[in-house]
N, C-alpha and C. Protein backbone atom coordinates (compact mmCIF):
# COMPACT_ATOMS: atom_id res chain seq x y z
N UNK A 1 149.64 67.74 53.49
CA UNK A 1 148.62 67.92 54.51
C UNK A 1 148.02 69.32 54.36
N UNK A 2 146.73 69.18 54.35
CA UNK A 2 146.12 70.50 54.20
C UNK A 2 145.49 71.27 55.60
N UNK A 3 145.97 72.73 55.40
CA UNK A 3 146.41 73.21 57.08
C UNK A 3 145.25 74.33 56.86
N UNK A 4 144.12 74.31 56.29
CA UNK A 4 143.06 75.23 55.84
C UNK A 4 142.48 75.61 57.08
N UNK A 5 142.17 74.93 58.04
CA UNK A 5 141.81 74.92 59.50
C UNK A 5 142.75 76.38 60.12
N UNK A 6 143.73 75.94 59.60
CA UNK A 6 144.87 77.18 60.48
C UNK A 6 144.98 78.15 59.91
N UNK A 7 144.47 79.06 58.79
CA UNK A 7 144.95 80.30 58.19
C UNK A 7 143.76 80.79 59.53
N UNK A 8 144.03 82.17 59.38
CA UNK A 8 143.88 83.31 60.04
C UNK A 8 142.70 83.70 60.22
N UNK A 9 141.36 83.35 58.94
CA UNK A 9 140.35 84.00 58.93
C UNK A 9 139.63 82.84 59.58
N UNK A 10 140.15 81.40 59.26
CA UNK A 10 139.03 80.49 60.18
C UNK A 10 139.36 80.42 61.36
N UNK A 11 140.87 80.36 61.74
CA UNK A 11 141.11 80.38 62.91
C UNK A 11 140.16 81.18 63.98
N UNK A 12 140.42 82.64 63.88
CA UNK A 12 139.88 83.98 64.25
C UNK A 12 138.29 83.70 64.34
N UNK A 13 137.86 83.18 63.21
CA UNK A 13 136.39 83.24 63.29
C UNK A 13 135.98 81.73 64.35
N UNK A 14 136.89 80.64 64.46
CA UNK A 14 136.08 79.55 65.49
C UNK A 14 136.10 79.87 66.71
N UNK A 15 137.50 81.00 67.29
CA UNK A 15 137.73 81.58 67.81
C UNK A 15 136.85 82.34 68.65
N UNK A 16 136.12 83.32 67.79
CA UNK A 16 134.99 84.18 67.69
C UNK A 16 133.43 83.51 68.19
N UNK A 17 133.12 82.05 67.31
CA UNK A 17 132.03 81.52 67.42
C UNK A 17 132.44 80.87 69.35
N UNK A 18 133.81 80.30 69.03
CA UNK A 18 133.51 79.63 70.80
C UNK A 18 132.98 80.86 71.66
N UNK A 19 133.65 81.84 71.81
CA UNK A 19 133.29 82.81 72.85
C UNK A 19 131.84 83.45 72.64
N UNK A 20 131.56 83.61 71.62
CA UNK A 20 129.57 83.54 71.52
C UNK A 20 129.11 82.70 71.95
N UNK A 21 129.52 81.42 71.49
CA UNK A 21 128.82 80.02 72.49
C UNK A 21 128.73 80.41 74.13
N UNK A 22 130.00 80.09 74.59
CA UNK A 22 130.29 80.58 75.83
C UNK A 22 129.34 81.38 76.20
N UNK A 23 129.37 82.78 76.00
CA UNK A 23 128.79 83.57 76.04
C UNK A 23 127.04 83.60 76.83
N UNK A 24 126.52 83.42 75.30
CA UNK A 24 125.47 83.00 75.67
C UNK A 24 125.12 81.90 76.40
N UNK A 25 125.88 80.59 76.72
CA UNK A 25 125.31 79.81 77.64
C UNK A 25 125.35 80.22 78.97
N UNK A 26 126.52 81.38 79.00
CA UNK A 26 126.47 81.79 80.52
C UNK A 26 124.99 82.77 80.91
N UNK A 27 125.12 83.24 79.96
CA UNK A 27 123.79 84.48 80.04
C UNK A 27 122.58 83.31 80.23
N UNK A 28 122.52 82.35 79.48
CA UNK A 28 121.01 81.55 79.41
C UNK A 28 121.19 80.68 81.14
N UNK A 29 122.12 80.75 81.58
CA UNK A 29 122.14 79.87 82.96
C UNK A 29 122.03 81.12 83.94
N UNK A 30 122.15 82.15 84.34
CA UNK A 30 122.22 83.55 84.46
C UNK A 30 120.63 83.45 84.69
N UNK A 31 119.76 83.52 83.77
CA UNK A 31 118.75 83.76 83.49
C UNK A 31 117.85 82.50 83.98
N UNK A 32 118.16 81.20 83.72
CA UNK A 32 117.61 80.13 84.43
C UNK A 32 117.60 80.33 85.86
N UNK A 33 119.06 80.83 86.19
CA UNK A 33 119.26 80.60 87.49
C UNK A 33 117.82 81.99 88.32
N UNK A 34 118.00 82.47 87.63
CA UNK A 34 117.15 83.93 88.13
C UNK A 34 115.91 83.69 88.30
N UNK A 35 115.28 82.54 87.66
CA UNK A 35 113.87 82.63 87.19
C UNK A 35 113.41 81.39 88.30
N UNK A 36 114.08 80.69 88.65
CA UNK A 36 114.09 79.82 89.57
C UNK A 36 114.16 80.50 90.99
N UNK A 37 112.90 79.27 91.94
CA UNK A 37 112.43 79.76 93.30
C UNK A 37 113.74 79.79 93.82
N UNK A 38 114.70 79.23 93.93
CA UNK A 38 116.13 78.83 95.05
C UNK A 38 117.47 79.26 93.60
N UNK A 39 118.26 79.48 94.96
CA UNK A 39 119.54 79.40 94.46
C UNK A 39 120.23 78.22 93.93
N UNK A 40 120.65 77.97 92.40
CA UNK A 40 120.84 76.69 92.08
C UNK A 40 122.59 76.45 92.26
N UNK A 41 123.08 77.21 92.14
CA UNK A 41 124.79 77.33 92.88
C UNK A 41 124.31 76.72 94.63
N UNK A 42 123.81 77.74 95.12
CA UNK A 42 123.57 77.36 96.62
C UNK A 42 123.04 75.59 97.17
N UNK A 43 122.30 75.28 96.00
CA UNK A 43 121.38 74.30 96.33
C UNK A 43 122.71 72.69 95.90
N UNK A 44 123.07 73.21 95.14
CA UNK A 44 124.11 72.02 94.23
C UNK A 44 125.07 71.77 95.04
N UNK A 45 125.69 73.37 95.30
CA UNK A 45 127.40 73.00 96.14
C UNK A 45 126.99 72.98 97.64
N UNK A 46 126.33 74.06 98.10
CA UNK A 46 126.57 73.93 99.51
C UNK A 46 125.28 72.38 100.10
N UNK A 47 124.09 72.29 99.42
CA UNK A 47 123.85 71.38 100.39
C UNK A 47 123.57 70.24 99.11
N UNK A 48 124.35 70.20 98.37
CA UNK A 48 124.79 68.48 97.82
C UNK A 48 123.75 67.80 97.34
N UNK A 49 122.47 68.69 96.48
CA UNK A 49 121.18 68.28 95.93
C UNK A 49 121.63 67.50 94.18
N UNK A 50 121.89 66.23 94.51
CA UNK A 50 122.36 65.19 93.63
C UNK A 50 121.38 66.12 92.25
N UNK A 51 119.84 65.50 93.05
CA UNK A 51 119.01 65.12 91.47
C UNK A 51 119.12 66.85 90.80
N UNK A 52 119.24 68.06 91.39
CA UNK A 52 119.06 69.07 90.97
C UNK A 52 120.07 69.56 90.02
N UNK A 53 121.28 69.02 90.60
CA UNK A 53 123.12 68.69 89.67
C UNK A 53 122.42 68.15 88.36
N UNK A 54 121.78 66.71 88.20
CA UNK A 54 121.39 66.48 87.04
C UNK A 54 120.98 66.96 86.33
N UNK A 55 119.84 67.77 86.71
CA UNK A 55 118.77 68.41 86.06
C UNK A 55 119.69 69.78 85.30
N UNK A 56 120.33 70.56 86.07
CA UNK A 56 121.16 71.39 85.32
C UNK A 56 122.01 71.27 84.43
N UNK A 57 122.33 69.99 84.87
CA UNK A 57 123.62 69.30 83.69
C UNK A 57 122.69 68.95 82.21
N UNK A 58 121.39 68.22 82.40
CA UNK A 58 120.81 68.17 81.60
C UNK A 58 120.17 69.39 80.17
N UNK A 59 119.91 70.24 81.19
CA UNK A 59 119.70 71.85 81.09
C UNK A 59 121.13 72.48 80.36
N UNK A 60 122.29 72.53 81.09
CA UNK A 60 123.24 72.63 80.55
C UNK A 60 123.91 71.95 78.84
N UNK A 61 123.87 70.97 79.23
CA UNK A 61 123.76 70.09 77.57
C UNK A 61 122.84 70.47 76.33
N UNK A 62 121.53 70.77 76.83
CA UNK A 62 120.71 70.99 75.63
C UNK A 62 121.13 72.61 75.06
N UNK A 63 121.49 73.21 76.49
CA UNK A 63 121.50 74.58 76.10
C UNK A 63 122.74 74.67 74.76
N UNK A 64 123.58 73.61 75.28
CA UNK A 64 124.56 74.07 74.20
C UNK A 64 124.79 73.34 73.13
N UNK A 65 123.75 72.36 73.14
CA UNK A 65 123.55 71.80 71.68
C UNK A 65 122.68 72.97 70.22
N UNK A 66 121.50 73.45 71.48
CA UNK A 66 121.17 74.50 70.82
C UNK A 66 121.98 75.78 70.19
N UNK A 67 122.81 75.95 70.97
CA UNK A 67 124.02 77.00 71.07
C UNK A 67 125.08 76.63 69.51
N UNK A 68 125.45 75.52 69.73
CA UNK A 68 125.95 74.74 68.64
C UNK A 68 125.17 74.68 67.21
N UNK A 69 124.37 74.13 67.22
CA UNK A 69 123.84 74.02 66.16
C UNK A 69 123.41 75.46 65.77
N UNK A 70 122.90 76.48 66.33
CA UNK A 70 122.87 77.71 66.01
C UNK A 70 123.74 78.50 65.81
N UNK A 71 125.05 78.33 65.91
CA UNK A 71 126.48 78.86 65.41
C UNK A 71 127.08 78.21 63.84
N UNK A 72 126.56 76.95 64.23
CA UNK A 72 127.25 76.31 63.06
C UNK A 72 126.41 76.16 61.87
């Protein structure tokens, strides 16, 4: 079985790429969230705006496909 996945330098480096991912998707929702008339935390949790949940989730997904494919 070949354990190439596990030496040190790829490990370290997928390591590396998740937390850039991360990273930046937090900063790009950060920045959505900012640029937007309302609070989208406020609007989702406290008063339970279904279609707006989607729309972020949607938002959320692309962001990190982009995120993805631009790492990898």
């Amino acid at each position: 079985m070949d354990l190439e996945w596990f030496k040190s330098g790829a490990f370290l480096s997928s390591i590396l790429y998740a937390l850039t991912g991360v990273i930046i998707f937090w900063l790009s929702f950060v920045i959505i969230d900012k640029i937007t008339p309302y609070n989208l935390w406020e609007e989702i949790v406290e008063k339970h705006n279904v279609a707006l949940g989607l729309v972020v989730a949607a938002m959320s997904l692309g962001i990190c496909i982009i995120v993805a494919a631009a790492i990898h």
